[in-house]
C-alpha atoms as a PDB file:
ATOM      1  CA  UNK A   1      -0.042-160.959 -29.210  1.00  0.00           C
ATOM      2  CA  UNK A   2       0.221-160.640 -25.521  1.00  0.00           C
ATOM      3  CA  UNK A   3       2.129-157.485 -25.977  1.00  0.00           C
ATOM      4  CA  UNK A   4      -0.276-155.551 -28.480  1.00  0.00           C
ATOM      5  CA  UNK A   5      -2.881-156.408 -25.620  1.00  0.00           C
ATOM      6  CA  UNK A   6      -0.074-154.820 -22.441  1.00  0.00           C
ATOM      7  CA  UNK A   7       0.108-151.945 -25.008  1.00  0.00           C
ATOM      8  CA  UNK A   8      -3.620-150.698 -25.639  1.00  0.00           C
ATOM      9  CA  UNK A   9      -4.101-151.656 -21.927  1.00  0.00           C
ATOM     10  CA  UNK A  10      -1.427-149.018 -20.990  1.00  0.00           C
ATOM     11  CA  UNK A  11      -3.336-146.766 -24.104  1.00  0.00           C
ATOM     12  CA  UNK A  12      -6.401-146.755 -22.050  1.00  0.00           C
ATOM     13  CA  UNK A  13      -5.404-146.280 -19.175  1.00  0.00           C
ATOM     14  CA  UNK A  14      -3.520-143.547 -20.143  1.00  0.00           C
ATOM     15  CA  UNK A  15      -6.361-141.963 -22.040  1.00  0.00           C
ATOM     16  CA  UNK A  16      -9.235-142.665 -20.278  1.00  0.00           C
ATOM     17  CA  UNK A  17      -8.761-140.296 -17.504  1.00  0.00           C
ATOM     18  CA  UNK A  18      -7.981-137.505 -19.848  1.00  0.00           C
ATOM     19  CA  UNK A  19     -11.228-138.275 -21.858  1.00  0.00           C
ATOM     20  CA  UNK A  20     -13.282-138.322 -18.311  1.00  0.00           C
ATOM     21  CA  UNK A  21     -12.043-134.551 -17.741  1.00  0.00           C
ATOM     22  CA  UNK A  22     -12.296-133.040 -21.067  1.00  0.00           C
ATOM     23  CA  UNK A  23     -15.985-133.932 -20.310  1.00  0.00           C
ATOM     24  CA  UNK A  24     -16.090-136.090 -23.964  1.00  0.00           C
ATOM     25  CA  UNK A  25     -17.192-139.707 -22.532  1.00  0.00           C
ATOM     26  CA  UNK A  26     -18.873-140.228 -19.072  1.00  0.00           C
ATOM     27  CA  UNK A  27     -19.088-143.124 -17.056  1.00  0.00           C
ATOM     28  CA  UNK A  28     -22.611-144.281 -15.737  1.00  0.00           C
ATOM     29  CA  UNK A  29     -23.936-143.072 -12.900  1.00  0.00           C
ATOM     30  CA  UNK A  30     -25.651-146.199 -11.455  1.00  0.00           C
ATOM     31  CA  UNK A  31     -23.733-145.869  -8.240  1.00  0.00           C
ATOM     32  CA  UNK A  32     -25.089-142.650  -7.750  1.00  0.00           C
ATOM     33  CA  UNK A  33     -28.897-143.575  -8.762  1.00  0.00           C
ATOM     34  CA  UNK A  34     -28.286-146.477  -6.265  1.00  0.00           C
ATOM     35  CA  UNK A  35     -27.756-144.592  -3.447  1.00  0.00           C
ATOM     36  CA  UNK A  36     -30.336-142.141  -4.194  1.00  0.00           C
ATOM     37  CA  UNK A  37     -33.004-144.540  -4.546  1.00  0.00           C
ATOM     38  CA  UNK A  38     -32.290-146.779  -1.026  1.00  0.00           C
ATOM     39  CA  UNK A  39     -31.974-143.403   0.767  1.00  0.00           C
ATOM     40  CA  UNK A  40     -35.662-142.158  -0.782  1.00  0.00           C
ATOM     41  CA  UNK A  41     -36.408-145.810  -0.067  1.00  0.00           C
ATOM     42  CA  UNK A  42     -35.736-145.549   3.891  1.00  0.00           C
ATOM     43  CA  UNK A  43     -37.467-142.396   3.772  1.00  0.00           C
ATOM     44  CA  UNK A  44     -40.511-143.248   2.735  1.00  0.00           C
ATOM     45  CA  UNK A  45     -43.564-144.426   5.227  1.00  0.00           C
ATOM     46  CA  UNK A  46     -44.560-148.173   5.351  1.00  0.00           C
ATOM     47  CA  UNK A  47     -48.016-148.796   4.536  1.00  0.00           C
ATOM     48  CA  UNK A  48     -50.232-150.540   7.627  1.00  0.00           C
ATOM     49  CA  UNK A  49     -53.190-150.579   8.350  1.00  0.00           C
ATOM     50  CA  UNK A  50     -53.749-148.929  12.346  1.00  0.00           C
ATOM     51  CA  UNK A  51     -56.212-150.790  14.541  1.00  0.00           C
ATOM     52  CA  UNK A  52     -57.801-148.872  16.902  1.00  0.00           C
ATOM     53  CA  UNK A  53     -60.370-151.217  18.650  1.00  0.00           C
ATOM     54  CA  UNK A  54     -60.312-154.831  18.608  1.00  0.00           C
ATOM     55  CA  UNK A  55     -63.439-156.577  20.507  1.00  0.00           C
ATOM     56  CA  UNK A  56     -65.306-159.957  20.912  1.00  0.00           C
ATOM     57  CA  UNK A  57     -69.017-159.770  21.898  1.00  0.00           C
ATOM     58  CA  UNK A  58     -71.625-162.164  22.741  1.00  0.00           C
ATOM     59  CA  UNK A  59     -74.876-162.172  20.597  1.00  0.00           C
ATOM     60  CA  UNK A  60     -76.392-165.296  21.813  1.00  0.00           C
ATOM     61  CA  UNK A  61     -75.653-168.488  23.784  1.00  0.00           C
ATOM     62  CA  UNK A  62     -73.660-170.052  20.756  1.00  0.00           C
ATOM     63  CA  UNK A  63     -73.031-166.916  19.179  1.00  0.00           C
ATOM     64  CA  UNK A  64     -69.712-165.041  19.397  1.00  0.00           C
ATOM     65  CA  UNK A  65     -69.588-161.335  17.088  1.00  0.00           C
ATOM     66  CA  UNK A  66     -66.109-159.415  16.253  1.00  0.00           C
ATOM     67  CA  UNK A  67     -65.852-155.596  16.743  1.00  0.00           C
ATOM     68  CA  UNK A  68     -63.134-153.729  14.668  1.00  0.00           C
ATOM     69  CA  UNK A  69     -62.080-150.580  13.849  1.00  0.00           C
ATOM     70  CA  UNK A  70     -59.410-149.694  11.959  1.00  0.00           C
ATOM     71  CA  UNK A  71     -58.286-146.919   9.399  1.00  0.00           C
ATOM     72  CA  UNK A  72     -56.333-147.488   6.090  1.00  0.00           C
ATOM     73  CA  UNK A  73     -53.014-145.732   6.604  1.00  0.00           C
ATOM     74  CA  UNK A  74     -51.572-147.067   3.191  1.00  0.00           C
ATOM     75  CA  UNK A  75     -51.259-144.805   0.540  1.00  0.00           C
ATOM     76  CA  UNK A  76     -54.219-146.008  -2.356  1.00  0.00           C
ATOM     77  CA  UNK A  77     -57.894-146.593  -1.917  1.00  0.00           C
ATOM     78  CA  UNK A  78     -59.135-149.753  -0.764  1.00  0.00           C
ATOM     79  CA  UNK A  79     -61.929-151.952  -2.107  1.00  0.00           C
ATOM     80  CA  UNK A  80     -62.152-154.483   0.406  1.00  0.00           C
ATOM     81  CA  UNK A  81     -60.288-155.564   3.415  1.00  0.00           C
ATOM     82  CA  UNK A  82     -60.008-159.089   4.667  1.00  0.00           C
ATOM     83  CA  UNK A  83     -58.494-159.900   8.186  1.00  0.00           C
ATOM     84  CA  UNK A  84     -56.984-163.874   9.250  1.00  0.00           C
ATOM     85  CA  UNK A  85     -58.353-163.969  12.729  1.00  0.00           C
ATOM     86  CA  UNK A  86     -57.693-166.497  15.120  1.00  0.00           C
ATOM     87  CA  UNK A  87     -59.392-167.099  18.624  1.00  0.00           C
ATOM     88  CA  UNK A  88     -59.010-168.761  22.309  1.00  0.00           C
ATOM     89  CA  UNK A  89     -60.147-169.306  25.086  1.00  0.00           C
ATOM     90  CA  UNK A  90     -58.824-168.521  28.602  1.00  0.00           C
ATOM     91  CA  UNK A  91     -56.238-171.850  28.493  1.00  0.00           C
ATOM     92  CA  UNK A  92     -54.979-170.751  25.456  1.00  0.00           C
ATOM     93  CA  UNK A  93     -57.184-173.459  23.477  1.00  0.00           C
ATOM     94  CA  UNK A  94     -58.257-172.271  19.445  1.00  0.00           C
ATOM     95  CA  UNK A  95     -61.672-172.054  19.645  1.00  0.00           C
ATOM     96  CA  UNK A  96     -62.753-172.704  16.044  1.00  0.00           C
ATOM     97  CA  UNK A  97     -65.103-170.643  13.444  1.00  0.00           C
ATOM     98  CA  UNK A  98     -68.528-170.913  13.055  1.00  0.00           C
ATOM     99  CA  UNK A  99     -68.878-171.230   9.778  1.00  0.00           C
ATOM    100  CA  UNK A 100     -65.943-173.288   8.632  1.00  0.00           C
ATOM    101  CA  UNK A 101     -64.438-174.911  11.407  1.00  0.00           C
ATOM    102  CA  UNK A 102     -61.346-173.842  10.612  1.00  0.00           C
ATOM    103  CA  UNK A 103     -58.751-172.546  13.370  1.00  0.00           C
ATOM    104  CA  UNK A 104     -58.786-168.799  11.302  1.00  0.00           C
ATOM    105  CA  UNK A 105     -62.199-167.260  10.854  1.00  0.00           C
ATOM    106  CA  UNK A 106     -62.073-164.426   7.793  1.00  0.00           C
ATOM    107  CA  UNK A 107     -63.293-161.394   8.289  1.00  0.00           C
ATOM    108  CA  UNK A 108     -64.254-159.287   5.392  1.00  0.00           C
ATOM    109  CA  UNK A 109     -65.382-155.563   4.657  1.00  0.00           C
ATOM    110  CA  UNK A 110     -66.170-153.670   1.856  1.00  0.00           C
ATOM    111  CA  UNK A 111     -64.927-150.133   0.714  1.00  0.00           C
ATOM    112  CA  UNK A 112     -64.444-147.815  -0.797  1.00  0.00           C
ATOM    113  CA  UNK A 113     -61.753-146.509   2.134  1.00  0.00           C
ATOM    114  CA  UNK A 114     -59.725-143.887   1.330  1.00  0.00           C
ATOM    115  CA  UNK A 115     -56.012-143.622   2.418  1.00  0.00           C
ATOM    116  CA  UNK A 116     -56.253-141.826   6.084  1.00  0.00           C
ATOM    117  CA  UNK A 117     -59.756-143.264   6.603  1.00  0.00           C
ATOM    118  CA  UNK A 118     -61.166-144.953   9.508  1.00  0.00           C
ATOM    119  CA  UNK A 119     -64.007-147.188   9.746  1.00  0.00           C
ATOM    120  CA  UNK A 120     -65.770-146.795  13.093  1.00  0.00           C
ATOM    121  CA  UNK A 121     -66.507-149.947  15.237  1.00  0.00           C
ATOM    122  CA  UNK A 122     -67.218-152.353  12.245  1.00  0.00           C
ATOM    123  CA  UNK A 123     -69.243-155.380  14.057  1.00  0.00           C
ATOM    124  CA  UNK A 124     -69.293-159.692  12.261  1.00  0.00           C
ATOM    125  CA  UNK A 125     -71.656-161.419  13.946  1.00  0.00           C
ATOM    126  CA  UNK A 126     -71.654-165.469  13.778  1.00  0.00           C
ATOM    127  CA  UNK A 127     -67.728-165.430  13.670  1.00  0.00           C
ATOM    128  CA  UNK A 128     -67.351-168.137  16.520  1.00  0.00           C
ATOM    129  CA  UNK A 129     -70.071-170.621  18.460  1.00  0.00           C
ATOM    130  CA  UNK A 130     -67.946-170.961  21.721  1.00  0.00           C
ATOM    131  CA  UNK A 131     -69.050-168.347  24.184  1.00  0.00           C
ATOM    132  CA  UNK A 132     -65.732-169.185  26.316  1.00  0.00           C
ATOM    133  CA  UNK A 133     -63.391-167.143  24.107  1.00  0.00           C
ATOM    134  CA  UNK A 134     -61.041-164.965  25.992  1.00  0.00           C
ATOM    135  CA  UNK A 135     -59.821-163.107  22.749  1.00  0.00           C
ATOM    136  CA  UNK A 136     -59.046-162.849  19.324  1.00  0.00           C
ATOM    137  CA  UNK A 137     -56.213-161.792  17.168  1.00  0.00           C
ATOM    138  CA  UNK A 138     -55.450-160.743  13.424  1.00  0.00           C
ATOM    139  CA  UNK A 139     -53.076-162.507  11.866  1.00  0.00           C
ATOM    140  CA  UNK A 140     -52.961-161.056   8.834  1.00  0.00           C
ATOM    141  CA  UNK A 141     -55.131-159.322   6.310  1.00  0.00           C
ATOM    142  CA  UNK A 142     -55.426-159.226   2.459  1.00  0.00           C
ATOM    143  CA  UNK A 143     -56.462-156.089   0.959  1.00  0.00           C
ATOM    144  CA  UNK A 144     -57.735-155.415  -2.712  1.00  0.00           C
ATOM    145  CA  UNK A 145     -56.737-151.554  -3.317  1.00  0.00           C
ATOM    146  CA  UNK A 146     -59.013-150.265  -6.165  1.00  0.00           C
ATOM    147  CA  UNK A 147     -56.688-150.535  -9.240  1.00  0.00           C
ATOM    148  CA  UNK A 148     -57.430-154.235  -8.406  1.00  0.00           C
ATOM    149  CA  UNK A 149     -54.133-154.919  -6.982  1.00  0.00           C
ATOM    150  CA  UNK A 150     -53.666-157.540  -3.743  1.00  0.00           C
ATOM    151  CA  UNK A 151     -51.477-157.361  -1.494  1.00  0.00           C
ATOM    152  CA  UNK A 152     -51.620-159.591   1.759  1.00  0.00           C
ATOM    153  CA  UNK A 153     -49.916-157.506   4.793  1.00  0.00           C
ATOM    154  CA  UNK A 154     -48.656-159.846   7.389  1.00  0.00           C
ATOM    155  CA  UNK A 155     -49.196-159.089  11.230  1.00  0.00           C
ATOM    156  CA  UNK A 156     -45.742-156.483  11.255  1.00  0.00           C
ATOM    157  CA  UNK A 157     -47.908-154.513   8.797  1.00  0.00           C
ATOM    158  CA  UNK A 158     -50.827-153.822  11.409  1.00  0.00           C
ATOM    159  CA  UNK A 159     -50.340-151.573  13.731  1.00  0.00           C
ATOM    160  CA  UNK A 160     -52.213-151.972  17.286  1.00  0.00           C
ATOM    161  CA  UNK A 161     -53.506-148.773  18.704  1.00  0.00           C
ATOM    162  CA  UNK A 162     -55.017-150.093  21.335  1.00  0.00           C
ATOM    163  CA  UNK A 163     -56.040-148.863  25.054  1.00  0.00           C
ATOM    164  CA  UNK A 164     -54.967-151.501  26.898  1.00  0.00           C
ATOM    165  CA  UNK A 165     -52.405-154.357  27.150  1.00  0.00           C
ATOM    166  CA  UNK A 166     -54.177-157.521  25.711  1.00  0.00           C
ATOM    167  CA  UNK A 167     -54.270-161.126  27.158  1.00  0.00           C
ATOM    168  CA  UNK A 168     -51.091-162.857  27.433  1.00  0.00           C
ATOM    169  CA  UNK A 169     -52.741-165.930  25.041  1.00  0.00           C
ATOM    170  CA  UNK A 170     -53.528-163.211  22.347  1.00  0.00           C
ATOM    171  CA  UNK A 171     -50.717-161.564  21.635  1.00  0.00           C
ATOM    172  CA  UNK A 172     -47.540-162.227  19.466  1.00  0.00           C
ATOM    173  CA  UNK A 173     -43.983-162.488  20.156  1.00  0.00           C
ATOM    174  CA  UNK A 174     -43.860-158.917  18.794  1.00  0.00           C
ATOM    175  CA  UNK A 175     -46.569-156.976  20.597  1.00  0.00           C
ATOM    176  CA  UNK A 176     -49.970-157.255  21.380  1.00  0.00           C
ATOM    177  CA  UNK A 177     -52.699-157.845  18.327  1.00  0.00           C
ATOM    178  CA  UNK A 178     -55.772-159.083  19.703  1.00  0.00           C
ATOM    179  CA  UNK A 179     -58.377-157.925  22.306  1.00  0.00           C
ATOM    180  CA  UNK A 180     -60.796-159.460  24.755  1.00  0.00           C
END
């Protein structure tokens, strides 16, 4: 038995080759649809969103408003943006939403924004009641493209375009996301 098996073994190995040139059997060509696919893969640009001005503003006594202007650098429409933002004051101290209470306030705005479009200052009022924040940050935002789709980009996914170096307290191990 063992020896039938040694034999068709040697068989195909002697055959195979000669099959592969003559062109009648082929072998598949995942390797090559592999490569092709990581190397279109690294090509390709990463979606973000690009923030171009990040601001706090005081409306009243108790009565801290969020500026932000960004444009939608991903490659689909967006219905609605929502961005995690998180804020302190000058000792580095969360100063806590308005609304909730919570340490993240949630900022939302509605599209339709096209890929490549940018919003203009875009102004929440009534995001925090502490009028001793130094700055805020994004965390994060969740976006709801217009085939319905969600997708929540994390802060490496928002690009800061900003003028000017941002407080020490507001900014990331990985760059600067938040404004004064």
């Amino acid at each position: 038995m063992i020896t039938k098996i040694i034999t068709m073994q040697n068989a195909l190995k002697l055959t195979l080759p000669a099959l592969l040139l003559s062109g009648c059997i082929s072998l598949p060509e995942t390797t090559e649809r592999l490569a092709t696919e990581e190397s279109t893969a690294a090509i390709q640009p990463q979606k973000k969103l690009v923030i171009h001005h990040l601001q706090s503003a005081f409306i009243a006594d108790k009565n801290v408003a969020a500026i932000i202007d960004f444009s939608n650098q991903t490659d689909r429409g967006l219905d609605y943006v929502m961005f995690k933002t998180i804020a302190f004051d000058s000792d580095g101290r969360v100063i806590p939403a308005m609304l909730s209470g919570d340490d993240h306030a949630y900022l939302r705005i509605a599209g339709p924004l096209s890929p490549n479009h940018r919003t203009g200052d875009q102004l929440w009022d009534k995001v925090w009641a502490d009028s001793a924040i130094s700055c805020f940050r994004i965390e994060g935002a969740e976006l709801i493209f217009s085939d319905s789709s969600v997708e929540d980009f994390a802060y490496d996914q928002i690009e800061m375009q900003l003028p000017t170096l941002q407080p020490a307290v507001c900014q990331h191990d990985q760059g600067a996301l938040a404004s004064n």
